[in-house]
C-alpha atoms as a PDB file:
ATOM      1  CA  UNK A   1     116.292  -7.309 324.983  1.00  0.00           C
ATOM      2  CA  UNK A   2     116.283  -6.523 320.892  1.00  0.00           C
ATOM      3  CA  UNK A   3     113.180  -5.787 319.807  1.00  0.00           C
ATOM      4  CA  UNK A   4     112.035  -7.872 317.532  1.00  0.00           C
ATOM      5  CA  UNK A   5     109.368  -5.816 315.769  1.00  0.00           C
ATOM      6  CA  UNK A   6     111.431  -4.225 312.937  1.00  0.00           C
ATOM      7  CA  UNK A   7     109.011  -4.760 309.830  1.00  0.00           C
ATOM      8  CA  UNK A   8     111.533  -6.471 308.066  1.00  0.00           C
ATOM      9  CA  UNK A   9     111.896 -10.494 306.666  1.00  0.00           C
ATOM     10  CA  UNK A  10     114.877 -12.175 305.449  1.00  0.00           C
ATOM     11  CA  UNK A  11     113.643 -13.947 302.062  1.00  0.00           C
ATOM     12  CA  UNK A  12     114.837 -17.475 301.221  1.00  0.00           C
ATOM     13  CA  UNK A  13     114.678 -18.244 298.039  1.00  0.00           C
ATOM     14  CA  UNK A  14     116.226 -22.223 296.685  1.00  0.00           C
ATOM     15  CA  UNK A  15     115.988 -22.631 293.154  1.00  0.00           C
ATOM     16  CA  UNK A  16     118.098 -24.678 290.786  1.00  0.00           C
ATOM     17  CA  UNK A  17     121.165 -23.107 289.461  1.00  0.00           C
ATOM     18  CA  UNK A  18     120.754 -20.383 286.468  1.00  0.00           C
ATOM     19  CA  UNK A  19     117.829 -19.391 288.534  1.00  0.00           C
ATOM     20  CA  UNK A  20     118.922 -16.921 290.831  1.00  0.00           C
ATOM     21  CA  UNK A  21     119.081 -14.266 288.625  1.00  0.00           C
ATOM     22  CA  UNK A  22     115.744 -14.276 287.297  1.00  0.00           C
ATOM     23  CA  UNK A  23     114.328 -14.459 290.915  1.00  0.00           C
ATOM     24  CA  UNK A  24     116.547 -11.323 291.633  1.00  0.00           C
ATOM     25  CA  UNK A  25     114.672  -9.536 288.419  1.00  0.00           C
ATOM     26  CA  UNK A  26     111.308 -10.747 289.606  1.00  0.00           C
ATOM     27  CA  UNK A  27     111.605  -9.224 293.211  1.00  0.00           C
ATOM     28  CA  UNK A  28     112.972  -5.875 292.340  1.00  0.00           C
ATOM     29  CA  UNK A  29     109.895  -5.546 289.845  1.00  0.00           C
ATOM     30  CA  UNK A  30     108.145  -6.031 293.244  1.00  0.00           C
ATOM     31  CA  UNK A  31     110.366  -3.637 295.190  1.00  0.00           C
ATOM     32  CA  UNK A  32     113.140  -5.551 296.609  1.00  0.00           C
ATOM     33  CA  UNK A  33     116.651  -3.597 295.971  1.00  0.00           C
ATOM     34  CA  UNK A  34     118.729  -6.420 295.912  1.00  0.00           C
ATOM     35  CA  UNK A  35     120.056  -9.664 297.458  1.00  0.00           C
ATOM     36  CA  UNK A  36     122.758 -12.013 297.072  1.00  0.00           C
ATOM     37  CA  UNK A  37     123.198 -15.523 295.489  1.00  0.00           C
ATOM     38  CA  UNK A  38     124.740 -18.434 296.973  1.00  0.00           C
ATOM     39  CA  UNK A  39     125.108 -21.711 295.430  1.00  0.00           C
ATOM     40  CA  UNK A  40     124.322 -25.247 297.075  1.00  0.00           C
ATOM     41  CA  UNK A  41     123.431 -28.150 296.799  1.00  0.00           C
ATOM     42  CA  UNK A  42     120.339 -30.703 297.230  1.00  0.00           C
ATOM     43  CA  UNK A  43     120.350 -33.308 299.493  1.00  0.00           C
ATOM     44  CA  UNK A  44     117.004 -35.243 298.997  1.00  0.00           C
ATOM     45  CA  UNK A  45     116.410 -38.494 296.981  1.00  0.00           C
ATOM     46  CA  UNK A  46     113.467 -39.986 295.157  1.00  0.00           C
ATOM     47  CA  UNK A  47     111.770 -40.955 298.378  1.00  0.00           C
ATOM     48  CA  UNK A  48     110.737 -36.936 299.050  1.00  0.00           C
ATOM     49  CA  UNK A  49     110.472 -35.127 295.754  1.00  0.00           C
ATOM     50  CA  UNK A  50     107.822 -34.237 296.329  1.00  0.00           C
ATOM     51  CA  UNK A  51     108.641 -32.424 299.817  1.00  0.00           C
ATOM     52  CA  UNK A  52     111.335 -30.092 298.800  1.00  0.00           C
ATOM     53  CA  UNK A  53     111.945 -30.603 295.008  1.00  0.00           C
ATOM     54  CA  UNK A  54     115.915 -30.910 295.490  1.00  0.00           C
ATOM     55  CA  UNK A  55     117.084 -33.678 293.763  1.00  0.00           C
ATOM     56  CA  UNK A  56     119.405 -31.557 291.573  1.00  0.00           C
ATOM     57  CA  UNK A  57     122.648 -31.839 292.951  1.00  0.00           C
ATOM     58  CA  UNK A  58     123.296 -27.583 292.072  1.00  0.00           C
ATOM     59  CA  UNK A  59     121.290 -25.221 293.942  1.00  0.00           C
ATOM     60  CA  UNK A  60     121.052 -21.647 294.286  1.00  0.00           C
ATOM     61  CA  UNK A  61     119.993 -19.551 297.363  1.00  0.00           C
ATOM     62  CA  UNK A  62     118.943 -16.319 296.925  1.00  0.00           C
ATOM     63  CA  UNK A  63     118.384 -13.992 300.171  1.00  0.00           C
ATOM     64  CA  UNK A  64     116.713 -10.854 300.078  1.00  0.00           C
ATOM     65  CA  UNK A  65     116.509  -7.862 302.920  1.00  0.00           C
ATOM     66  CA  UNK A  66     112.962  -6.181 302.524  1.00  0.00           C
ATOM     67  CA  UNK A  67     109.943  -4.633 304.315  1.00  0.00           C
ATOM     68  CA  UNK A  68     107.270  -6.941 305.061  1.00  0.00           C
ATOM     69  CA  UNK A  69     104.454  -5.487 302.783  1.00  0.00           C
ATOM     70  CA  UNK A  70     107.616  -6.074 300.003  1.00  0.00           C
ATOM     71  CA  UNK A  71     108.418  -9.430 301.093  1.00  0.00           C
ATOM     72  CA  UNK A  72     104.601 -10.601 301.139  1.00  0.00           C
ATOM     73  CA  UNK A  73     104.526  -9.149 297.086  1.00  0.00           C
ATOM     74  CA  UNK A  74     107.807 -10.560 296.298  1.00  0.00           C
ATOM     75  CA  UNK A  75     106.969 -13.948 297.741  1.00  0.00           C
ATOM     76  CA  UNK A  76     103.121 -13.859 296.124  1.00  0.00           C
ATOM     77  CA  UNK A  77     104.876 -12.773 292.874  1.00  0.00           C
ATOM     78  CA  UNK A  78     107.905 -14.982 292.906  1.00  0.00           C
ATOM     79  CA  UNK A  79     105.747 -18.067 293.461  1.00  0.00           C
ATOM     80  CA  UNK A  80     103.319 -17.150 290.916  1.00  0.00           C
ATOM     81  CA  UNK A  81     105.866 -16.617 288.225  1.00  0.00           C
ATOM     82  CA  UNK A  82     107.714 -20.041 289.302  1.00  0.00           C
ATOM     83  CA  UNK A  83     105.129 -22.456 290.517  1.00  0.00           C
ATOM     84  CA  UNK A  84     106.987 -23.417 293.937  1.00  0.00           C
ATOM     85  CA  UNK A  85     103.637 -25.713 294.210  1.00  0.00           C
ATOM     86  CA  UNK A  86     105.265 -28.091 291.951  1.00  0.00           C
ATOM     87  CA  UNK A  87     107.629 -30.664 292.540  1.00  0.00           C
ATOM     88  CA  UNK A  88     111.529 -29.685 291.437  1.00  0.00           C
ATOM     89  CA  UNK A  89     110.496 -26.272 291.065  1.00  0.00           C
ATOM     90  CA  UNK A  90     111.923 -24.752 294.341  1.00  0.00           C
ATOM     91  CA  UNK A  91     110.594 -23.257 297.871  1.00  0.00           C
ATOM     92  CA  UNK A  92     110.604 -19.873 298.959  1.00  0.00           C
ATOM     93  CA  UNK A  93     110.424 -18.882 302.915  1.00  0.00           C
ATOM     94  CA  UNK A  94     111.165 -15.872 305.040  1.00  0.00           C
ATOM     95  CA  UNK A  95     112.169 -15.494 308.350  1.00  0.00           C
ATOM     96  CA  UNK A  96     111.912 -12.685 310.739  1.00  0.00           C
ATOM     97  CA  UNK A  97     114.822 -10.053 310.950  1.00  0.00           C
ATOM     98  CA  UNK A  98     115.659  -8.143 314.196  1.00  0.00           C
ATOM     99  CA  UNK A  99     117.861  -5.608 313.287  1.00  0.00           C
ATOM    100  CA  UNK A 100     119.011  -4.287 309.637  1.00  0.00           C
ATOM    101  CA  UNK A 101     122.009  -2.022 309.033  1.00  0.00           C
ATOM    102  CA  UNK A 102     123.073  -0.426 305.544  1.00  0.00           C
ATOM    103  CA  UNK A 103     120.441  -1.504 303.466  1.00  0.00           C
ATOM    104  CA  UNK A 104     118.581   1.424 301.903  1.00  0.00           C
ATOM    105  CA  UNK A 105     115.611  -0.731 301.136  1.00  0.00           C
ATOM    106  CA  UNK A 106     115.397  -1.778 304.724  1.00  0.00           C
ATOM    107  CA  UNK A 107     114.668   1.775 306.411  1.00  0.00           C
ATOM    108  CA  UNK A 108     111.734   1.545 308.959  1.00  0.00           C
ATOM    109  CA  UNK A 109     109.143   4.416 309.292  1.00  0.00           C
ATOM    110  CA  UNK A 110     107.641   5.415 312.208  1.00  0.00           C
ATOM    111  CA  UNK A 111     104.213   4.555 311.143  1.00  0.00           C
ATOM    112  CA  UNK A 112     105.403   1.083 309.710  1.00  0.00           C
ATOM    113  CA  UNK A 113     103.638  -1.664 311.982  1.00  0.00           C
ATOM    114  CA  UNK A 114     104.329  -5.328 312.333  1.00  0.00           C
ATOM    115  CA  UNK A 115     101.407  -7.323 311.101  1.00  0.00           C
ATOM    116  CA  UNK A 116     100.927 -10.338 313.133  1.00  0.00           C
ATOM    117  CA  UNK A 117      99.274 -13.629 311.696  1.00  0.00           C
ATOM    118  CA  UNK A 118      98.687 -17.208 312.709  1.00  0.00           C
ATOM    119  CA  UNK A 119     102.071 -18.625 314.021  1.00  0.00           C
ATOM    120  CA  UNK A 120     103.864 -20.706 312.352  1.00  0.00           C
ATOM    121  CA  UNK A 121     104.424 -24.403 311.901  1.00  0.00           C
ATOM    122  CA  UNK A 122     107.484 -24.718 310.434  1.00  0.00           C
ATOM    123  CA  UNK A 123     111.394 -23.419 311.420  1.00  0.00           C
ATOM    124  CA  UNK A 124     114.586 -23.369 309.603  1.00  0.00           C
ATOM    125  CA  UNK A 125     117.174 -25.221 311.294  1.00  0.00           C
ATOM    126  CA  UNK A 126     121.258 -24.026 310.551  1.00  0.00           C
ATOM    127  CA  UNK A 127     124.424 -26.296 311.119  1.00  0.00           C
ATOM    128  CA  UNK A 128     127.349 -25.128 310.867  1.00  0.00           C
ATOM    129  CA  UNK A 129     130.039 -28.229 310.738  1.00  0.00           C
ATOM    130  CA  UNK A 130     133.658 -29.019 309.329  1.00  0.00           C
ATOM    131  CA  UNK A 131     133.760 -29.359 305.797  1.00  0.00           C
ATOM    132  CA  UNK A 132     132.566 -33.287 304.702  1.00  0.00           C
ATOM    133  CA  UNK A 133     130.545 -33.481 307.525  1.00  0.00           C
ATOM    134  CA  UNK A 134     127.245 -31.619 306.249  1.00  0.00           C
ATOM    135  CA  UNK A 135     126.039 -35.266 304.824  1.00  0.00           C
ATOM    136  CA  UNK A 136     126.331 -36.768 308.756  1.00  0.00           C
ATOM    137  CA  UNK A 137     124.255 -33.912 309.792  1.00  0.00           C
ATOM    138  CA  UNK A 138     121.354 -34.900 306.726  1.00  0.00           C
ATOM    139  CA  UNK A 139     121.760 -38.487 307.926  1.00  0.00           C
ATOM    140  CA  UNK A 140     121.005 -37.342 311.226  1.00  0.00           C
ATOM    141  CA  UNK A 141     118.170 -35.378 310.295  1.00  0.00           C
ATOM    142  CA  UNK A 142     116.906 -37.654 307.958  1.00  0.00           C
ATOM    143  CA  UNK A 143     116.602 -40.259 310.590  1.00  0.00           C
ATOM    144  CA  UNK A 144     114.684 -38.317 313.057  1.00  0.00           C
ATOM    145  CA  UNK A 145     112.323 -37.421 310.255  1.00  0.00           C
ATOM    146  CA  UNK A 146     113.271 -34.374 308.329  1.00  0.00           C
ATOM    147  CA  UNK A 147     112.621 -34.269 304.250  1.00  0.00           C
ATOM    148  CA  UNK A 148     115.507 -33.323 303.385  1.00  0.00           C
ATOM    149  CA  UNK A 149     117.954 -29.987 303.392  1.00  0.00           C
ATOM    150  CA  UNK A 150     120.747 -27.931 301.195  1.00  0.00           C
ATOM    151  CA  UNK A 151     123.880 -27.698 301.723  1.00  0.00           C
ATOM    152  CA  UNK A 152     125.814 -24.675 301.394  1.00  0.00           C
ATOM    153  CA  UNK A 153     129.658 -24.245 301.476  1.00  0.00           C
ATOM    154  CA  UNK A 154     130.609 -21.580 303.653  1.00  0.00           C
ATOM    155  CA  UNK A 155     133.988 -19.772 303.854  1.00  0.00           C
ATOM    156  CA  UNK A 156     135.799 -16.531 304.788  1.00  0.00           C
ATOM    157  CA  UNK A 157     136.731 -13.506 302.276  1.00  0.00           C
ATOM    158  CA  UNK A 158     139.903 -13.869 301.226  1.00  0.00           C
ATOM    159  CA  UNK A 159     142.508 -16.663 302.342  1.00  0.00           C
ATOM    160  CA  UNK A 160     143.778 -15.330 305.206  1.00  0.00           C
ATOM    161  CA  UNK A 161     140.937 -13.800 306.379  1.00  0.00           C
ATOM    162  CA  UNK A 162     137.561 -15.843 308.314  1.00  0.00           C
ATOM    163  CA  UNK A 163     134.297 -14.117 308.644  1.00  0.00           C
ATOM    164  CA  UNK A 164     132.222 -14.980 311.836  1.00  0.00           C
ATOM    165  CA  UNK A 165     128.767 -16.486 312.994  1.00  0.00           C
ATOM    166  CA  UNK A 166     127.589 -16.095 316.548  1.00  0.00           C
ATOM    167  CA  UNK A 167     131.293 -15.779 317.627  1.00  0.00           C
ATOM    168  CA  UNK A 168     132.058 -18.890 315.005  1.00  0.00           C
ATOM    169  CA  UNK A 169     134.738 -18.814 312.277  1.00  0.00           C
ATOM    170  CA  UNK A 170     133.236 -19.692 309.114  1.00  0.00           C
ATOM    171  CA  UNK A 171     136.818 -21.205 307.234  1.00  0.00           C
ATOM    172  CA  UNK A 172     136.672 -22.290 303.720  1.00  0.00           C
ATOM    173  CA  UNK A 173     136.703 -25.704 305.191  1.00  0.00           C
ATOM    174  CA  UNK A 174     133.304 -25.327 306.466  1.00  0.00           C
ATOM    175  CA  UNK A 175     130.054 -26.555 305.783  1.00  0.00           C
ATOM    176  CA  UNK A 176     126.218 -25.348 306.112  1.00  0.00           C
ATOM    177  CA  UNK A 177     123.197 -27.495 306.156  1.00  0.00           C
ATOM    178  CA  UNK A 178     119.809 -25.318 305.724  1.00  0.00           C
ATOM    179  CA  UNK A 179     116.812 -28.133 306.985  1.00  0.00           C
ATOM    180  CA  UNK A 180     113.206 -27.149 306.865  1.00  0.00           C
ATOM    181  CA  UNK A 181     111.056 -28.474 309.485  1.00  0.00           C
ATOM    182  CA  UNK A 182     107.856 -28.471 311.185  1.00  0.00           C
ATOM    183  CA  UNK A 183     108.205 -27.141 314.390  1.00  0.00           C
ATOM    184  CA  UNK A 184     106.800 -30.367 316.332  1.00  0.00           C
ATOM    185  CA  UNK A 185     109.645 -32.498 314.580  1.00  0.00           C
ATOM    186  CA  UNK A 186     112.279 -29.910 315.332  1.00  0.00           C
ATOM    187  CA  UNK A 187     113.019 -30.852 318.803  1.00  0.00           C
ATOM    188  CA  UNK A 188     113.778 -34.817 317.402  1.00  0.00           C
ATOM    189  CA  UNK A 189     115.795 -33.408 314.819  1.00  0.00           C
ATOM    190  CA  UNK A 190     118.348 -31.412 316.500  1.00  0.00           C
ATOM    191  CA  UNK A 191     118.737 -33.764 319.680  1.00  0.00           C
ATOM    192  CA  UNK A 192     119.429 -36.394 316.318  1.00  0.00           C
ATOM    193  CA  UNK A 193     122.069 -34.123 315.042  1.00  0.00           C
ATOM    194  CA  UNK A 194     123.507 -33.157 318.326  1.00  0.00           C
ATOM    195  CA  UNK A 195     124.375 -36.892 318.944  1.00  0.00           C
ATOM    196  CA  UNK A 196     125.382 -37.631 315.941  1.00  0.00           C
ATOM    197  CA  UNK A 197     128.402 -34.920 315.412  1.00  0.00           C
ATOM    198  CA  UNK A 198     129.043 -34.767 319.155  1.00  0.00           C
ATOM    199  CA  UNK A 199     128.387 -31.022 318.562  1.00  0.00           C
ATOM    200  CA  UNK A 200     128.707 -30.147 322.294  1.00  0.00           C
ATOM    201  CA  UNK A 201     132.601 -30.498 322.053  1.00  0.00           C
ATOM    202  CA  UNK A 202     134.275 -27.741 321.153  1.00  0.00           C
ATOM    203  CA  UNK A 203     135.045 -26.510 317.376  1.00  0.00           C
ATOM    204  CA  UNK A 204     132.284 -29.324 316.395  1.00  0.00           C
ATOM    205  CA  UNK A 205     130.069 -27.008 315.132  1.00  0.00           C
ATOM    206  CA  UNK A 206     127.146 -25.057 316.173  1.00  0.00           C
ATOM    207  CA  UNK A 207     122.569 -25.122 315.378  1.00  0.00           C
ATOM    208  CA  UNK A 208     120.418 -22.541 315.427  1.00  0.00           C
ATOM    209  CA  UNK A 209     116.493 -22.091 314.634  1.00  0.00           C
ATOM    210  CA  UNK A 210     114.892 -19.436 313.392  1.00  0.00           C
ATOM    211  CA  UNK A 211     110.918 -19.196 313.171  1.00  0.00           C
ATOM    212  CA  UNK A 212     109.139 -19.708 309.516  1.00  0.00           C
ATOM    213  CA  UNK A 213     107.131 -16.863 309.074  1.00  0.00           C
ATOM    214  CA  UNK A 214     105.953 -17.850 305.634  1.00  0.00           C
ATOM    215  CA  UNK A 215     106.375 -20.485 303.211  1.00  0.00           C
ATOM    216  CA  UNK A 216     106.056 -21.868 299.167  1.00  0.00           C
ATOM    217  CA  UNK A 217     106.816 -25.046 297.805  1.00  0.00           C
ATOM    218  CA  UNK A 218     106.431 -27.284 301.149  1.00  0.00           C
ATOM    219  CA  UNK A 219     104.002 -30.228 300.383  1.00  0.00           C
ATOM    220  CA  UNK A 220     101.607 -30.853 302.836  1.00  0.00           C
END
């Protein structure tokens, strides 16, 4: 079994586009060495601004590799300097990481301990699907009560060439759909999803969930 107690978070970061950068210049005041930017899109309409903020059609993800006594300054910091609070102004989340390889920032000290607080009540919830089916999968979602989610076009490095995801080819005619949830919906959700692009055949696509460890810019 992997141990799951590396010290490390994956930082989510969805702002609207042009904002990537600064977030990158924010966290590496705070000690983050880097991350990458992807762009996306919003899916949700007027009826949930509130709830994620993404009614701008151009998004930008930023993920960041750090420590956890990083990530909780970067987040703090982050949604201090950008007011995640506020509708249209983005949401920042982190989820836990079991292993990390190559990343300078991410090397783990003997006396570096995992801190453990109150579980959480939310998950992030991947799909993977064929490319112009990511807005069947927030239809599906939508329906069995999710907010709303981002949608990220995935694809290999070069043309001939397909990177991979839990044994998955990720082609340029792929799709992602990032949804946030609370964990007591999630179940509803993916059964929703499942049915809807008949994801058990295969090639369909593939879910997974990953635990919300912490989280800015969700409404209540």
């Amino acid at each position: 079994m992997i141990n799951d107690n590396t010290g490390f978070d994956l930082i989510w970061v969805i702002v609207n586009f042009g904002k990537g950068s600064s977030v990158l210049q924010t966290a590496k005041k705070c000690g983050a060495t880097g991350g990458t930017v992807v762009l996306a899109k919003g899916t949700a309409n007027s009826s949930f601004i509130s709830y994620l903020g993404l009614t701008e059609i151009r998004k930008e993800i930023v993920l960041m590799a750090c420590n956890k006594e990083t990530s909780k300054c970067v987040l703090e910091t982050l949604n201090e300097k950008f007011q995640f609070e506020k509708p249209k102004h983005g949401i920042a989340f982190t989820t836990a990481l079991h292993t990390v390889i190559g990343s300078v920032g991410c090397i783990l000290t003997n006396s570096k301990k995992l801190e453990r607080g109150d579980e959480s009540m939310y998950c992030s919830i991947t799909v993977i699907v064929e490319k112009g089916k990511a807005e069947d999968v927030v239809d599906a979602a939508t329906a069995a009560g999710s907010k709303g989610g981002t949608i990220i076009n995935a694809r290999g490095s070069g043309i001939h060439e397909t990177s991979k995801l839990f044994f998955m080819d990720i082609e340029p005619e792929k799709e992602m759909v990032l949804i946030l949830s609370e964990k007591c919906d999630s179940d509803a959700i993916i059964s929703s999803i499942r049915e809807k692009i008949d994801i058990k055949e295969p090639g369909k696509g593939i879910i997974f969930v990953q635990d919300v460890n912490k989280v800015y810019g969700l409404a209540k």
